[in-house]
C-alpha atoms as a PDB file:
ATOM      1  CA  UNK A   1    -127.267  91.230 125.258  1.00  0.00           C
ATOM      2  CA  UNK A   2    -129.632  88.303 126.466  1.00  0.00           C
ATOM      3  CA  UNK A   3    -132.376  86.674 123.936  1.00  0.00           C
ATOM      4  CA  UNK A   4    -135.613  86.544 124.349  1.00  0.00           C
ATOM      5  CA  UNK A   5    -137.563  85.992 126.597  1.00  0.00           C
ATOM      6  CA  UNK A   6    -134.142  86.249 128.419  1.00  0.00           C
ATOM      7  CA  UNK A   7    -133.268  89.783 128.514  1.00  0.00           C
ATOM      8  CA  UNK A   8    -129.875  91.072 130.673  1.00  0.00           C
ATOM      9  CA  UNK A   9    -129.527  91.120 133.933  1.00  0.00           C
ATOM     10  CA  UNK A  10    -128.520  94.733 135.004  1.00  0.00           C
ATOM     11  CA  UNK A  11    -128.709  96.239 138.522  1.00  0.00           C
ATOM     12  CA  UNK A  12    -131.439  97.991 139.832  1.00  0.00           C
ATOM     13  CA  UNK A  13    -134.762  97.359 142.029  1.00  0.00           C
ATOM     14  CA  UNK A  14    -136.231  95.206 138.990  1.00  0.00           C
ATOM     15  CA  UNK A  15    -136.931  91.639 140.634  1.00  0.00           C
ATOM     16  CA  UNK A  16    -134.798  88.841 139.572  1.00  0.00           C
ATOM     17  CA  UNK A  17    -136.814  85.763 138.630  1.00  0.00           C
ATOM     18  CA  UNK A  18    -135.779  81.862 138.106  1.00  0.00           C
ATOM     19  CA  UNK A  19    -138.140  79.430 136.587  1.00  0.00           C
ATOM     20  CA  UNK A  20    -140.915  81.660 134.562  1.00  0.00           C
ATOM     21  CA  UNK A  21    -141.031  84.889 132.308  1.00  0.00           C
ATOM     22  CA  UNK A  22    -143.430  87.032 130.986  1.00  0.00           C
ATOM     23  CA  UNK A  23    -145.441  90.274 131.861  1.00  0.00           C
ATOM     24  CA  UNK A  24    -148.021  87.843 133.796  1.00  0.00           C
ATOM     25  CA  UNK A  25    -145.740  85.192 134.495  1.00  0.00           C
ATOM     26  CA  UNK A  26    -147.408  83.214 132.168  1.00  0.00           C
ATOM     27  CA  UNK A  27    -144.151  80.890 131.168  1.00  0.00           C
ATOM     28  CA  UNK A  28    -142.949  78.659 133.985  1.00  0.00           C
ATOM     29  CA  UNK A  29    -140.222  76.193 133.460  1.00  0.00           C
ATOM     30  CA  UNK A  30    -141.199  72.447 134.161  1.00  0.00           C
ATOM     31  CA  UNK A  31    -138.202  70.665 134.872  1.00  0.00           C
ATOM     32  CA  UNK A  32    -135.399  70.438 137.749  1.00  0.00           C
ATOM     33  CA  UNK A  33    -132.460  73.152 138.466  1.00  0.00           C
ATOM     34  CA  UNK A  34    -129.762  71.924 140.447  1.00  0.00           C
ATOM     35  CA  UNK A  35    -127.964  75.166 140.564  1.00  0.00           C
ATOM     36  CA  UNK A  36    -127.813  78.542 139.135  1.00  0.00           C
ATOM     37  CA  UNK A  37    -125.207  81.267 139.064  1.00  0.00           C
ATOM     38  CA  UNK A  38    -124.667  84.858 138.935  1.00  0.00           C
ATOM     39  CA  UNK A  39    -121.960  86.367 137.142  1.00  0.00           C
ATOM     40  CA  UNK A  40    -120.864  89.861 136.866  1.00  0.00           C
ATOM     41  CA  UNK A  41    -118.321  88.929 133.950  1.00  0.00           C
ATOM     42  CA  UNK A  42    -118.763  87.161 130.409  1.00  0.00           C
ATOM     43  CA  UNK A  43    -118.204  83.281 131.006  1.00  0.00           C
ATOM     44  CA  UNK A  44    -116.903  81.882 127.510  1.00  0.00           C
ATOM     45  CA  UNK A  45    -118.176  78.814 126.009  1.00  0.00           C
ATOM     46  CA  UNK A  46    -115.199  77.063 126.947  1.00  0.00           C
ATOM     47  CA  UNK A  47    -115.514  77.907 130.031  1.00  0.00           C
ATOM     48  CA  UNK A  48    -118.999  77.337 130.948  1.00  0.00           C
ATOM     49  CA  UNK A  49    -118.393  73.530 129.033  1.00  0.00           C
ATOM     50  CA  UNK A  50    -115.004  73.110 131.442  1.00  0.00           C
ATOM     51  CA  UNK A  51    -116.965  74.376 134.632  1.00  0.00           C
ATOM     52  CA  UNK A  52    -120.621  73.670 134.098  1.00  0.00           C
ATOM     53  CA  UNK A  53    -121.226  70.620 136.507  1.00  0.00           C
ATOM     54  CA  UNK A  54    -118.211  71.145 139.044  1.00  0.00           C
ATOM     55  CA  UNK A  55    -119.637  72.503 142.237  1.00  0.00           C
ATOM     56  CA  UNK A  56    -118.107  75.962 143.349  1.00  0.00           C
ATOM     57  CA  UNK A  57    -116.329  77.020 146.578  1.00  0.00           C
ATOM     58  CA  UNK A  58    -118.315  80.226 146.009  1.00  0.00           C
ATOM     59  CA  UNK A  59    -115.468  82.840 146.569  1.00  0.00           C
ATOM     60  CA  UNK A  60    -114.923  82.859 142.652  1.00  0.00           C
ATOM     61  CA  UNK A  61    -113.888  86.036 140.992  1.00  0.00           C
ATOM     62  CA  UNK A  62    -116.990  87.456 139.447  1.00  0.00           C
ATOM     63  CA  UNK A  63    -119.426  85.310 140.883  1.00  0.00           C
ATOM     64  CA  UNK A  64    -122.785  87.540 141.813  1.00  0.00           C
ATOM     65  CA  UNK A  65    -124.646  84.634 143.607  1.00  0.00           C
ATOM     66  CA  UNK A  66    -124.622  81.222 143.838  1.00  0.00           C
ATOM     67  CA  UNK A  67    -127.616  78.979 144.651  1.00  0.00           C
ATOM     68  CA  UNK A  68    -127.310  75.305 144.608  1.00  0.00           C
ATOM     69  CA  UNK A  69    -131.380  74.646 145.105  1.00  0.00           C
ATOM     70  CA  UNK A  70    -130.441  72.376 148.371  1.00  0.00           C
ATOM     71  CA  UNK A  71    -133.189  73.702 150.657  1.00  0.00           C
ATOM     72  CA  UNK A  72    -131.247  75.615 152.717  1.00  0.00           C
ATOM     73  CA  UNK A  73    -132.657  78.465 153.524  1.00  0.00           C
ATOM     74  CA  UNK A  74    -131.749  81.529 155.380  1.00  0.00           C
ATOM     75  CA  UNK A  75    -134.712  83.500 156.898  1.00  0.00           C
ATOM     76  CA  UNK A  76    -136.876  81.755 154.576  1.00  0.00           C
ATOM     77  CA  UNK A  77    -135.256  82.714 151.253  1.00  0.00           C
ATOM     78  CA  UNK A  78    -133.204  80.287 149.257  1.00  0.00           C
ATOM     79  CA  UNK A  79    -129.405  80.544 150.906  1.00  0.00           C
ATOM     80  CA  UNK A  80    -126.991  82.162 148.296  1.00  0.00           C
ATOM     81  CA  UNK A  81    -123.533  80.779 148.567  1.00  0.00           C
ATOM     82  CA  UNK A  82    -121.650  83.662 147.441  1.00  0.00           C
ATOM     83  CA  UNK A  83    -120.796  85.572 150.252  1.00  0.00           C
ATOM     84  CA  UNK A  84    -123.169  88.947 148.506  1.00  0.00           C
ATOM     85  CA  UNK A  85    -126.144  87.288 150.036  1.00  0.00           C
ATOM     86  CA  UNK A  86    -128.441  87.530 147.604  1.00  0.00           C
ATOM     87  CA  UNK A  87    -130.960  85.070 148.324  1.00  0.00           C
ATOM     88  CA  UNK A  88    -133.843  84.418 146.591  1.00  0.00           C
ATOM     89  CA  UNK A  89    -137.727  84.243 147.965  1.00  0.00           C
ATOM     90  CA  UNK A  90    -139.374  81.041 146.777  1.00  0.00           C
ATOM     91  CA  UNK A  91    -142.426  81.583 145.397  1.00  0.00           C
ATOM     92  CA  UNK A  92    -145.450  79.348 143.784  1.00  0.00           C
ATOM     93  CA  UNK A  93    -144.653  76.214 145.089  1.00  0.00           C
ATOM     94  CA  UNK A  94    -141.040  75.310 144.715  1.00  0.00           C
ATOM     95  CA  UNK A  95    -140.224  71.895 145.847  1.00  0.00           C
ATOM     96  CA  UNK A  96    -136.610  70.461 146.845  1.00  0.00           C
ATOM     97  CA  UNK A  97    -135.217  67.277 146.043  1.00  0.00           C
ATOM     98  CA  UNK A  98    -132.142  65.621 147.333  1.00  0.00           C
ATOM     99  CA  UNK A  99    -132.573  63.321 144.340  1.00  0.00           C
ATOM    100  CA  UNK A 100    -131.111  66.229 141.144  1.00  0.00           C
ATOM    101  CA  UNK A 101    -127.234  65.046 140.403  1.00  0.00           C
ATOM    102  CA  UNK A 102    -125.230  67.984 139.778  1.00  0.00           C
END
């Protein structure tokens, strides 16, 4: 199960949210993201160290959604590269930088 204030993922009409927590969203995260991923399978340690800053073709086995945070967007909505589209609506200011290594 996840940790808190992380709690699992699980399907359903419950929005998804990346950067900030909390009843009121009263946690935001202040930093950079250069990617995030989606997975509908348990990644092992190993495997997150071996993979963690390779970029992905996005037809991987598993993989839920896949958004690399490059400002390209699709109808407005951050582009997922996973063919599930599954993008994400930007909310609250997000800004994009071509300047985050991956």
């Amino acid at each position: 199960g996840g940790n808190p204030p992380f709690p699992d993922i699980v399907p359903g009409t419950s929005p998804f949210y990346v950067g900030y927590w909390g009843a009121q969203v009263t946690e935001q995260f202040d930093g950079k993201i250069d990617a995030l991923r989606s997975w509908n399978t348990a990644k092992s340690s190993a495997e997150i160290s071996e993979n963690y800053r390779k970029e992905l073709t996005g037809t991987e086995s598993g993989l839920v959604a896949y958004w690399k945070f490059n400002n390209e967007l699709v109808d407005g909505k951050v582009k997922d590269y996973s063919p599930n589209g599954n993008h994400l609506t930007p909310h609250g200011g997000v800004t994009f930088s071509a300047n985050t290594p991956f």
